[in-house]
C-alpha atoms as a PDB file:
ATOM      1  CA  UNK A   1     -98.159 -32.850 -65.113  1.00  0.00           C
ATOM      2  CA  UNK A   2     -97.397 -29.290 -64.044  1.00  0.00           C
ATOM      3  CA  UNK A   3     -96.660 -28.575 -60.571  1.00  0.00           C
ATOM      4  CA  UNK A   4     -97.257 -24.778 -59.246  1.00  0.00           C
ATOM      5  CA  UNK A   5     -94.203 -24.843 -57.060  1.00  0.00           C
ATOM      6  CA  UNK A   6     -91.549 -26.752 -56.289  1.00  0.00           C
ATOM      7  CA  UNK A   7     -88.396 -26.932 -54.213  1.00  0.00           C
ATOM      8  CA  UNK A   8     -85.040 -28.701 -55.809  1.00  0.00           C
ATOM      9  CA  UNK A   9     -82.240 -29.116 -53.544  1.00  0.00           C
ATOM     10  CA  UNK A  10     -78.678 -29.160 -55.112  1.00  0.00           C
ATOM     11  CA  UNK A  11     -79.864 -27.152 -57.984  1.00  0.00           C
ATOM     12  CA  UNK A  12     -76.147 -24.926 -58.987  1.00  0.00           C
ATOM     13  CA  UNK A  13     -75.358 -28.294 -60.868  1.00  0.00           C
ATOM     14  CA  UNK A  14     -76.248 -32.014 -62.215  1.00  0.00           C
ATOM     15  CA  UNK A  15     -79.370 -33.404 -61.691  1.00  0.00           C
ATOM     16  CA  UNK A  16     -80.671 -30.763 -59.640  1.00  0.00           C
ATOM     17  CA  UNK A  17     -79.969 -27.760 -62.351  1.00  0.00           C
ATOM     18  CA  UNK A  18     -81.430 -29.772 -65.035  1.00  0.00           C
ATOM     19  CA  UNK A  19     -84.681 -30.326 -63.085  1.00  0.00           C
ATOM     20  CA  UNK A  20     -85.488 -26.957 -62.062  1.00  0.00           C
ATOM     21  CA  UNK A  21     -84.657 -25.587 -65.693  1.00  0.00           C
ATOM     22  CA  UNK A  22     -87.021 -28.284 -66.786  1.00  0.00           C
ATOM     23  CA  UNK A  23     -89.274 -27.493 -64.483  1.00  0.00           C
ATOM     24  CA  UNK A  24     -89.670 -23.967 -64.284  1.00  0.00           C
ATOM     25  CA  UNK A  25     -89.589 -24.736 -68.945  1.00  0.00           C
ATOM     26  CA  UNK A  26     -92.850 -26.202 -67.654  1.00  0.00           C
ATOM     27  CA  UNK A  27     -94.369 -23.354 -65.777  1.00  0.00           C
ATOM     28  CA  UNK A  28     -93.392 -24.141 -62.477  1.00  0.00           C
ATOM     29  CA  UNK A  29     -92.196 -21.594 -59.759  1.00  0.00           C
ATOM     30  CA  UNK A  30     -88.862 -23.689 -58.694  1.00  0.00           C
ATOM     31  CA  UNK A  31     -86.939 -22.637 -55.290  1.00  0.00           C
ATOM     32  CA  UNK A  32     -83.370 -24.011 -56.101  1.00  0.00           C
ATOM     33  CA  UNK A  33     -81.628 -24.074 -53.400  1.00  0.00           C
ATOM     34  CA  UNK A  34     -78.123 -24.675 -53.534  1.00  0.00           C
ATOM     35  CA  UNK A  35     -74.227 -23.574 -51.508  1.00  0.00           C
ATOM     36  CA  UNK A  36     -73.269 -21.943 -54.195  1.00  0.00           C
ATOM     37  CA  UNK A  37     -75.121 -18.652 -55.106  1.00  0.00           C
ATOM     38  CA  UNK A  38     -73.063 -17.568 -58.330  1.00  0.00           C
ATOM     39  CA  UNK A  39     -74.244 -21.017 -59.839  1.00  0.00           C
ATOM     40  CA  UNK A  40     -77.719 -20.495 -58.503  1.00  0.00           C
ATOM     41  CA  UNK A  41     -77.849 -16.649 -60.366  1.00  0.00           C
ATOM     42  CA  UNK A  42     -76.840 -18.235 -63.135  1.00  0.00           C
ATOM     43  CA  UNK A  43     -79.127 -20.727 -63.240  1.00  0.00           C
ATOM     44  CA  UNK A  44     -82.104 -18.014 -62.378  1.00  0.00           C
ATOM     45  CA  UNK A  45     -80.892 -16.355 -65.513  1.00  0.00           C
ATOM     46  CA  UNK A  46     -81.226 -18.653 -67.815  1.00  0.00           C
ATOM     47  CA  UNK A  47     -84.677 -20.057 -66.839  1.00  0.00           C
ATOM     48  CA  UNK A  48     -85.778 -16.830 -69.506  1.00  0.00           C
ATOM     49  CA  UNK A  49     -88.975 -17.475 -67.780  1.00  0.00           C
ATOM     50  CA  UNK A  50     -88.411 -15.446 -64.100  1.00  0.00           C
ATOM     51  CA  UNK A  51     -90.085 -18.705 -62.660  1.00  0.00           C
ATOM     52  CA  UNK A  52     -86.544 -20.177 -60.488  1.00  0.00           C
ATOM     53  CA  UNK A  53     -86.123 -18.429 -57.131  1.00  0.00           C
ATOM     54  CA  UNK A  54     -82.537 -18.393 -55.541  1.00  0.00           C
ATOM     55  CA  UNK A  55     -82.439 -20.079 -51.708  1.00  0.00           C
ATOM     56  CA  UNK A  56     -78.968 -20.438 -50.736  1.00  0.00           C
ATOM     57  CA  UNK A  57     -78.550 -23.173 -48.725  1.00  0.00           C
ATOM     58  CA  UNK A  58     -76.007 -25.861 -47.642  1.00  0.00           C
ATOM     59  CA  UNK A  59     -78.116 -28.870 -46.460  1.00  0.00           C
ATOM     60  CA  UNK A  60     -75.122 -30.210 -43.996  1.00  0.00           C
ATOM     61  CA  UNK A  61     -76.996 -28.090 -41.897  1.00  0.00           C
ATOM     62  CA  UNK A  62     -79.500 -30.613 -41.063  1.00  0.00           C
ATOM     63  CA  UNK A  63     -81.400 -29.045 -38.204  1.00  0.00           C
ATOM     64  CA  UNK A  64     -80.849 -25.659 -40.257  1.00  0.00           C
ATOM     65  CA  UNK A  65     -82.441 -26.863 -43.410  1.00  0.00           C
ATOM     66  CA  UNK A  66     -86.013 -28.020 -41.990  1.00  0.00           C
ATOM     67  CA  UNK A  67     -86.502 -24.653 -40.467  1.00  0.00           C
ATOM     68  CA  UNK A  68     -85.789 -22.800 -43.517  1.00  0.00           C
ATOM     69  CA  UNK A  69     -87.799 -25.123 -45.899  1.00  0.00           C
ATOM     70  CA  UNK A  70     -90.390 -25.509 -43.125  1.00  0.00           C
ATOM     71  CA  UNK A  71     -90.961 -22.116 -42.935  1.00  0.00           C
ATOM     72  CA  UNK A  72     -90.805 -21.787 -47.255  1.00  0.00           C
ATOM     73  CA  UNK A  73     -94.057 -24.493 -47.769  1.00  0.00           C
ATOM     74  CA  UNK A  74     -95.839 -22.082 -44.998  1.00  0.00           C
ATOM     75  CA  UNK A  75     -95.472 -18.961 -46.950  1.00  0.00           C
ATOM     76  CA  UNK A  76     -95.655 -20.670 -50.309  1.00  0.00           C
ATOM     77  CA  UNK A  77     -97.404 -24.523 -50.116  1.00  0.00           C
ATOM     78  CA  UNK A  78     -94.636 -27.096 -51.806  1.00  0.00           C
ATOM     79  CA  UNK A  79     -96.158 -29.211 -54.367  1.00  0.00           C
ATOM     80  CA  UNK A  80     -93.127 -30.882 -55.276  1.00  0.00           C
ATOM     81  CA  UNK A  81     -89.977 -31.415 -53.423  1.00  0.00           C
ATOM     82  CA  UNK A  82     -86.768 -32.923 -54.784  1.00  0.00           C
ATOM     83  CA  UNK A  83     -84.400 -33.760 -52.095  1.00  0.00           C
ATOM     84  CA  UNK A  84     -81.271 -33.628 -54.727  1.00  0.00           C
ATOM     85  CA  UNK A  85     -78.267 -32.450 -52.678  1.00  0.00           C
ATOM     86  CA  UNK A  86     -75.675 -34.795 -52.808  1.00  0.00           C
ATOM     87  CA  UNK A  87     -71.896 -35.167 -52.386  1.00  0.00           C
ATOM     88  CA  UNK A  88     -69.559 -38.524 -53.560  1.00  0.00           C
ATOM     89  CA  UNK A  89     -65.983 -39.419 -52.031  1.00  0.00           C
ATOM     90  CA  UNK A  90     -64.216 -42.642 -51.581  1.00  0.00           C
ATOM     91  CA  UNK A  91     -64.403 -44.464 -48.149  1.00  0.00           C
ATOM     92  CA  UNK A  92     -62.465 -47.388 -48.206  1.00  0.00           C
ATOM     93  CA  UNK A  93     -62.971 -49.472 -45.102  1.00  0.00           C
ATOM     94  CA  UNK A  94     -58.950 -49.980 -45.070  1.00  0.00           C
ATOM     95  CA  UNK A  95     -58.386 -46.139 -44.902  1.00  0.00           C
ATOM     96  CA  UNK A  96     -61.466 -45.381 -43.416  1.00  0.00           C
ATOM     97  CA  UNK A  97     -61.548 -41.079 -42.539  1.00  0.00           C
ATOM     98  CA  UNK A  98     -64.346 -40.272 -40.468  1.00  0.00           C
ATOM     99  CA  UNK A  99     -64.371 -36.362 -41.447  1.00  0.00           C
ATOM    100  CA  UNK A 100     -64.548 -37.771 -45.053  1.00  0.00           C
ATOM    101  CA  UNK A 101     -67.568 -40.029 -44.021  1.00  0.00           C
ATOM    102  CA  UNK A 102     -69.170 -37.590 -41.384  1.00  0.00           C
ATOM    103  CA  UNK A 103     -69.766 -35.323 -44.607  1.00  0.00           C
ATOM    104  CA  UNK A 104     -71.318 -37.631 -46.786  1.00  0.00           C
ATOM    105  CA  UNK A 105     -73.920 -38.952 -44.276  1.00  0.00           C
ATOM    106  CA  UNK A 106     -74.252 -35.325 -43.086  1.00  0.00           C
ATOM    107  CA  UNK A 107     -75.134 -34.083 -46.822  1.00  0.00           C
ATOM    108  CA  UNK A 108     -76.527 -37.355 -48.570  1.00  0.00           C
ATOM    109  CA  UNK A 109     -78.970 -38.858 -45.820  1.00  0.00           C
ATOM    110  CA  UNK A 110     -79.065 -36.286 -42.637  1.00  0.00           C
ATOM    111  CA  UNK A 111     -79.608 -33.192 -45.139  1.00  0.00           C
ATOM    112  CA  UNK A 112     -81.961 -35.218 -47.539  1.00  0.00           C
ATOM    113  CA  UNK A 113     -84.296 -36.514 -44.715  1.00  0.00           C
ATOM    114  CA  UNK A 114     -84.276 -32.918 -43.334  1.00  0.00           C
ATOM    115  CA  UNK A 115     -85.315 -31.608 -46.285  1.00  0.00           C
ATOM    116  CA  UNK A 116     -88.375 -34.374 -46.755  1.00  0.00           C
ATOM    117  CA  UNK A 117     -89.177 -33.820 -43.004  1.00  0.00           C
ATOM    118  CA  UNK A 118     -90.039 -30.098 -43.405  1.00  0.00           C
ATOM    119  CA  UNK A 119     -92.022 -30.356 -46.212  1.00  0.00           C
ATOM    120  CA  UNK A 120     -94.021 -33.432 -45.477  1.00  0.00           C
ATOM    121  CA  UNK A 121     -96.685 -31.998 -42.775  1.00  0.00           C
ATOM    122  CA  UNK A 122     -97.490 -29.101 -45.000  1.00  0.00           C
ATOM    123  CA  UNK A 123     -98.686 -31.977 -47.972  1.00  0.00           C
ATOM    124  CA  UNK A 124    -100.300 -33.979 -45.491  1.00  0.00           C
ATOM    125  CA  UNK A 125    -102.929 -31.235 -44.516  1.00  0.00           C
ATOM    126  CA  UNK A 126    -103.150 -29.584 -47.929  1.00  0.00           C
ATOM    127  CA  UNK A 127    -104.055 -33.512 -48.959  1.00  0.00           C
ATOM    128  CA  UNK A 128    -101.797 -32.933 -52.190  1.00  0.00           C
ATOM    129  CA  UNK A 129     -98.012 -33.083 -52.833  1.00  0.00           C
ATOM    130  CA  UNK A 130     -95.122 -35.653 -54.246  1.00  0.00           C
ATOM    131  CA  UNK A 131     -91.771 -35.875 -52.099  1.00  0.00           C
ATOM    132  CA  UNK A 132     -88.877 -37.419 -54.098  1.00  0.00           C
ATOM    133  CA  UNK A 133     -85.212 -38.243 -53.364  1.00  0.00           C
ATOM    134  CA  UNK A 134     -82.191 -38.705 -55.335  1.00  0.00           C
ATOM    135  CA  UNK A 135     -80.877 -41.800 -54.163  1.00  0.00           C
ATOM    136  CA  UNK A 136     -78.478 -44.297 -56.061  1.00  0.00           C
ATOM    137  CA  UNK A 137     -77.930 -47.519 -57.407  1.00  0.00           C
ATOM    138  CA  UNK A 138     -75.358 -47.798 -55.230  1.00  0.00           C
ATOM    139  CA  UNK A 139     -77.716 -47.879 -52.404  1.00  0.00           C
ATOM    140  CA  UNK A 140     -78.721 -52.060 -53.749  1.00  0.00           C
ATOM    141  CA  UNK A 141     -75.842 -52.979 -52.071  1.00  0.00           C
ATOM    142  CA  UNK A 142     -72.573 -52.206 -50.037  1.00  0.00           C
ATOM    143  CA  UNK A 143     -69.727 -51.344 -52.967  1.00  0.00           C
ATOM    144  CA  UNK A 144     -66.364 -51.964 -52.470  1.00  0.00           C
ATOM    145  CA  UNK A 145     -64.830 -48.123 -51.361  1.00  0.00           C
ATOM    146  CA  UNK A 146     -68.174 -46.784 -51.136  1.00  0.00           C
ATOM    147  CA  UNK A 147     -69.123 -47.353 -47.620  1.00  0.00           C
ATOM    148  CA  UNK A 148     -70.255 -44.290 -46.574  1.00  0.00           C
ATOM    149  CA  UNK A 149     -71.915 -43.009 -50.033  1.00  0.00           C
ATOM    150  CA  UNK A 150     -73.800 -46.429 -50.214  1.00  0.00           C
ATOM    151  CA  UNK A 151     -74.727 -46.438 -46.542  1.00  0.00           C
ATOM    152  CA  UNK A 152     -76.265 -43.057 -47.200  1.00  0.00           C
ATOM    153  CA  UNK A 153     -78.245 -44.216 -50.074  1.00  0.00           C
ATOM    154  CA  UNK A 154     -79.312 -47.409 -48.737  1.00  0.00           C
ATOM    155  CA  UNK A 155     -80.536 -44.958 -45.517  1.00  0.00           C
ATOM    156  CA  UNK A 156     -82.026 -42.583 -48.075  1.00  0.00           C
ATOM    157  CA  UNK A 157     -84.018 -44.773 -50.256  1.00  0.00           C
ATOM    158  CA  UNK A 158     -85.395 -47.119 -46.908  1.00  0.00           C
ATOM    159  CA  UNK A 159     -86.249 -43.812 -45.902  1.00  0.00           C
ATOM    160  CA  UNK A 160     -88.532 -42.902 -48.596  1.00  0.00           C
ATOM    161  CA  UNK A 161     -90.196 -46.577 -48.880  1.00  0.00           C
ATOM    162  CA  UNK A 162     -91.341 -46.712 -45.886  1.00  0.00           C
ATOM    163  CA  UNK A 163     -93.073 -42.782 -45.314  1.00  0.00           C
ATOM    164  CA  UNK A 164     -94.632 -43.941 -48.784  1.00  0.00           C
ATOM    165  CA  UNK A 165     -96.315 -46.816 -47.501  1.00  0.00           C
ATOM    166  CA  UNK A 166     -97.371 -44.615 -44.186  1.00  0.00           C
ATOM    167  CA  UNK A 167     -98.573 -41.906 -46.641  1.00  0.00           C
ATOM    168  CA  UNK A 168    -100.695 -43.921 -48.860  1.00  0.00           C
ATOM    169  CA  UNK A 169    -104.247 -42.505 -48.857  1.00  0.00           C
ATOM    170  CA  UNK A 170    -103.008 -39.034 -48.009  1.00  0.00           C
ATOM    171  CA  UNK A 171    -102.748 -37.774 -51.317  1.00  0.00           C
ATOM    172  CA  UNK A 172     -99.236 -37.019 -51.119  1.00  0.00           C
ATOM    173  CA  UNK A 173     -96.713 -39.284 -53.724  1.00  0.00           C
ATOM    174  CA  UNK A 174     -93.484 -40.892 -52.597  1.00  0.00           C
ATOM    175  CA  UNK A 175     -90.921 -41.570 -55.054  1.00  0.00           C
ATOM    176  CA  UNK A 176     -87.640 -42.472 -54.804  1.00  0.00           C
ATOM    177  CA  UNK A 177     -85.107 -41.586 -57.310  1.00  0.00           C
ATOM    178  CA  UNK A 178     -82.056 -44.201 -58.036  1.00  0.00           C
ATOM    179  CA  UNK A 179     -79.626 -42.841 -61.015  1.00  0.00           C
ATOM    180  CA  UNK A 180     -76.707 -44.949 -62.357  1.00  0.00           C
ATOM    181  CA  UNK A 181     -73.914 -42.733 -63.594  1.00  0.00           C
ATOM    182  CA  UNK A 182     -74.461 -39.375 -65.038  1.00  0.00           C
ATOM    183  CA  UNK A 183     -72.739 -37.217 -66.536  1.00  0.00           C
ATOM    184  CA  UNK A 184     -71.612 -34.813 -63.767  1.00  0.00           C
ATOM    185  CA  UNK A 185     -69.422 -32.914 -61.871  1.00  0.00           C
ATOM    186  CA  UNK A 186     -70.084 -35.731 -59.120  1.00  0.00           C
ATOM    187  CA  UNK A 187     -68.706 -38.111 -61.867  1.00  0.00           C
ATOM    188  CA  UNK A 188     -65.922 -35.738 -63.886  1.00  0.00           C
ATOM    189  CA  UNK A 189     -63.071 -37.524 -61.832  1.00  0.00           C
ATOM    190  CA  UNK A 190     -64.164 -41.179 -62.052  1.00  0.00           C
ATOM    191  CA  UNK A 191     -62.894 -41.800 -65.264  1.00  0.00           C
ATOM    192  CA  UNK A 192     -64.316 -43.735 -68.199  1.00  0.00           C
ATOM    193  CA  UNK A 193     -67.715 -44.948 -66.759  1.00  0.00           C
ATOM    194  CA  UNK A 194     -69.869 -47.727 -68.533  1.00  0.00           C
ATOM    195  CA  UNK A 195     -73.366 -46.807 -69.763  1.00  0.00           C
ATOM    196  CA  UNK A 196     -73.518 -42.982 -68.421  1.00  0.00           C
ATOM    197  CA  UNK A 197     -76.569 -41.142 -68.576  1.00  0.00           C
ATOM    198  CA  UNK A 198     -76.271 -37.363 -70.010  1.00  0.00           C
ATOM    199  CA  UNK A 199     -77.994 -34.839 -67.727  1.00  0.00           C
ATOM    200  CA  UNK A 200     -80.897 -34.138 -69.858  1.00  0.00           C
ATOM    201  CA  UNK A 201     -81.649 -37.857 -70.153  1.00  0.00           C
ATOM    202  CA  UNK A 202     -81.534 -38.367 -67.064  1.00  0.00           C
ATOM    203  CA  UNK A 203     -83.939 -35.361 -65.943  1.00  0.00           C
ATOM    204  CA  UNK A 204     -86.447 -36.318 -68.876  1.00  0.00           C
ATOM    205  CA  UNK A 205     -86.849 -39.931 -67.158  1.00  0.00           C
ATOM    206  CA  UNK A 206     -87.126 -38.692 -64.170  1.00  0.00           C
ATOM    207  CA  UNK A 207     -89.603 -36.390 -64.750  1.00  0.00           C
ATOM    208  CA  UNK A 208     -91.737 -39.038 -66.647  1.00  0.00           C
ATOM    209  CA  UNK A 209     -91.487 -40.852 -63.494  1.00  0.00           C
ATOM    210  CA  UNK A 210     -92.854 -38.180 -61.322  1.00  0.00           C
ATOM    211  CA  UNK A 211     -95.525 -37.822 -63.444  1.00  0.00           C
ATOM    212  CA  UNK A 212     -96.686 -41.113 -63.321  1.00  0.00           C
ATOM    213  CA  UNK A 213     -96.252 -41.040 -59.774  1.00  0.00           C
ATOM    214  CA  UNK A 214     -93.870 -43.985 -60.162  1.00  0.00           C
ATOM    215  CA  UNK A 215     -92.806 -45.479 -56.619  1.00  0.00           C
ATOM    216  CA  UNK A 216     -89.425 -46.493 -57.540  1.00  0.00           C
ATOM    217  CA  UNK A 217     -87.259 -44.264 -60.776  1.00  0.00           C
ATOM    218  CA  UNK A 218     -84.159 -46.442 -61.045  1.00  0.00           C
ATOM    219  CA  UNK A 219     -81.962 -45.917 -64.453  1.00  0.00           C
ATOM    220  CA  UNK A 220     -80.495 -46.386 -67.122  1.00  0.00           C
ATOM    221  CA  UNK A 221     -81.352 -50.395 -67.266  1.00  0.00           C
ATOM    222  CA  UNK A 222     -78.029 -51.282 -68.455  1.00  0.00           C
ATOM    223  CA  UNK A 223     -77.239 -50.262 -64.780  1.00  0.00           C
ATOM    224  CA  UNK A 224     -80.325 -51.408 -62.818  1.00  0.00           C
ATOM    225  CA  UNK A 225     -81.135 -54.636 -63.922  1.00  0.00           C
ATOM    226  CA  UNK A 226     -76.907 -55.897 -62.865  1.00  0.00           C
ATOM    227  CA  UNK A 227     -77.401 -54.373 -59.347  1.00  0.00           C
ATOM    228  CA  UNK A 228     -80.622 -55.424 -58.643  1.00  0.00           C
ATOM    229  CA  UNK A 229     -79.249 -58.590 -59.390  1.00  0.00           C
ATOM    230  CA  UNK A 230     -76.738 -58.211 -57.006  1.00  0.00           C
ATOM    231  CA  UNK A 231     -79.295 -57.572 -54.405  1.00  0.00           C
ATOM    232  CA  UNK A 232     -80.313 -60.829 -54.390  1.00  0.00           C
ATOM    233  CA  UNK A 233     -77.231 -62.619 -54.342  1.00  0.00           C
ATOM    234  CA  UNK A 234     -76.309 -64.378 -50.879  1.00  0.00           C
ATOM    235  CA  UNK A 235     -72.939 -63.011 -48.769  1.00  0.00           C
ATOM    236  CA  UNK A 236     -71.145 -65.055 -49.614  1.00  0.00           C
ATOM    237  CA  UNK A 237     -71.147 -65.278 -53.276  1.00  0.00           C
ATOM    238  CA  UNK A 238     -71.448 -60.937 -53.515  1.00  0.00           C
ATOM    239  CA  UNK A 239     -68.190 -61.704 -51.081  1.00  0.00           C
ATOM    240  CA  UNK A 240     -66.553 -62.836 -54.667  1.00  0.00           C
ATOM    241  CA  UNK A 241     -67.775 -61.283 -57.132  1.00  0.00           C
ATOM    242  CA  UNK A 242     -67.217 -57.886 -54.638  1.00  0.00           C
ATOM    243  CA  UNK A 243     -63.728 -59.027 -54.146  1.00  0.00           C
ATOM    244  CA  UNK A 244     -63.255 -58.467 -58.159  1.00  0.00           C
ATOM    245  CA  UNK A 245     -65.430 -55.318 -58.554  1.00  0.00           C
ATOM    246  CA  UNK A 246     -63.206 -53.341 -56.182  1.00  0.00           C
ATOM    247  CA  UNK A 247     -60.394 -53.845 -58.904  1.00  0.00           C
ATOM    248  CA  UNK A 248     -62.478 -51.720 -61.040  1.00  0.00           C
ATOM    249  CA  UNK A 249     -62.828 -48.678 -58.390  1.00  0.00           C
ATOM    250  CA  UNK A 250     -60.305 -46.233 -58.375  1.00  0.00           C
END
């Protein structure tokens, strides 16, 4: 499926730079917005096709954010938007740092929504349009350290569900995006990680997914399957096996 435009949030790295090189590969007329507008130059120059326009952004900026994408879909209807932005840290409930915390809900769920918010009337009217979100496996349940980067997740990815059960019949796709690890500069500190994902792997399932207009992208497997698991286990007993994960966490 090719979309005519599309808007990719977090796009100077990861996930985000993948997609809109795949993307624009495709044919597509990506905005990438990103902080960083070195990254995003370079990342205009080597989509050889002239298809990736530079929108610098920093999505922290919640109320900032809808205006400027808001105002984008009018002059140039979305039809695709990838809320991507996303920052990790450690949040241990022990040593608990709220500037540390205000950031990650400020950048993972406030600037996400924002970005979904702005281009969602635009789709409704046009009748056409997919919103997706890069969300987390870490958003299946609470992990040990991870308070604040699960909490904005979990926020993220109850988000999407339920606008994709109020948008059904509207013509505009939901679809909410949940990666394990991948390799990138989110995970370059974490040390050795089980079952990570390479960034082009990762962007060719997701893409598959958005084409198929797939509610619910969660990868790899090897990942997915254990945590959805542990969704379903009661307090008590994720109270255990929780108590031995956080050995594993830096």
């Amino acid at each position: 499926m090719t979309f005519r435009t599309a808007l990719v949030t977090g796009a100077s790295s990861g996930i985000g730079r993948g997609l809109a090189l795949a993307l624009a590969k495709r044919g597509t007329k990506v905005y990438a917005a990103a902080r960083r507008r070195p990254e995003l130059e370079s990342l205009a120059a080597e989509a050889v096709s002239g298809l990736i326009r530079i929108v610098e952004l920093d999505v922290a900026d919640a109320d900032h954010t809808e205006a400027v994408i808001r105002e984008l879909d009018a002059n140039d209807p979305l039809d695709l938007v990838v809320a991507n932005a996303g920052i990790g840290g450690f949040t241990p409930g022990d040593k608990l740092d709220w500037p540390t915390v205000r950031r990650i809900l400020q950048v993972d769920l406030m600037g996400a929504v924002a970005t979904l918010c702005a281009a969602t009337p635009g789709m409704i009217v046009r009748g056409r349009g997919h919103l997706a979100g890069v969300s987390s496996l870490a958003a299946f349940r609470g992990l040990p350290k991870n308070a604040a980067y699960s909490a904005s997740k979990a926020g993220l990815s109850m988000f999407l569900e339920s606008i994709r059960l109020d948008l059904v019949g509207t013509g505009v796709a939901v679809t909410t995006i949940c990666p394990g690890f991948v390799r990138t500069p989110l995970t370059r500190d974490l040390g050795k990680l089980p079952f990570i994902v390479e960034v082009d792997e990762a962007v060719t399932t997701i893409l598959a997914s958005l084409d198929k207009k797939d509610p619910v992208c969660a990868f790899p497997a090897t990942q997915a399957v254990p945590m959805r698991t542990l969704g379903l286990l009661p307090p008590s007993l994720y109270d255990f096996v929780g108590k031995h994960l956080r050995r594993y966490i830096p």
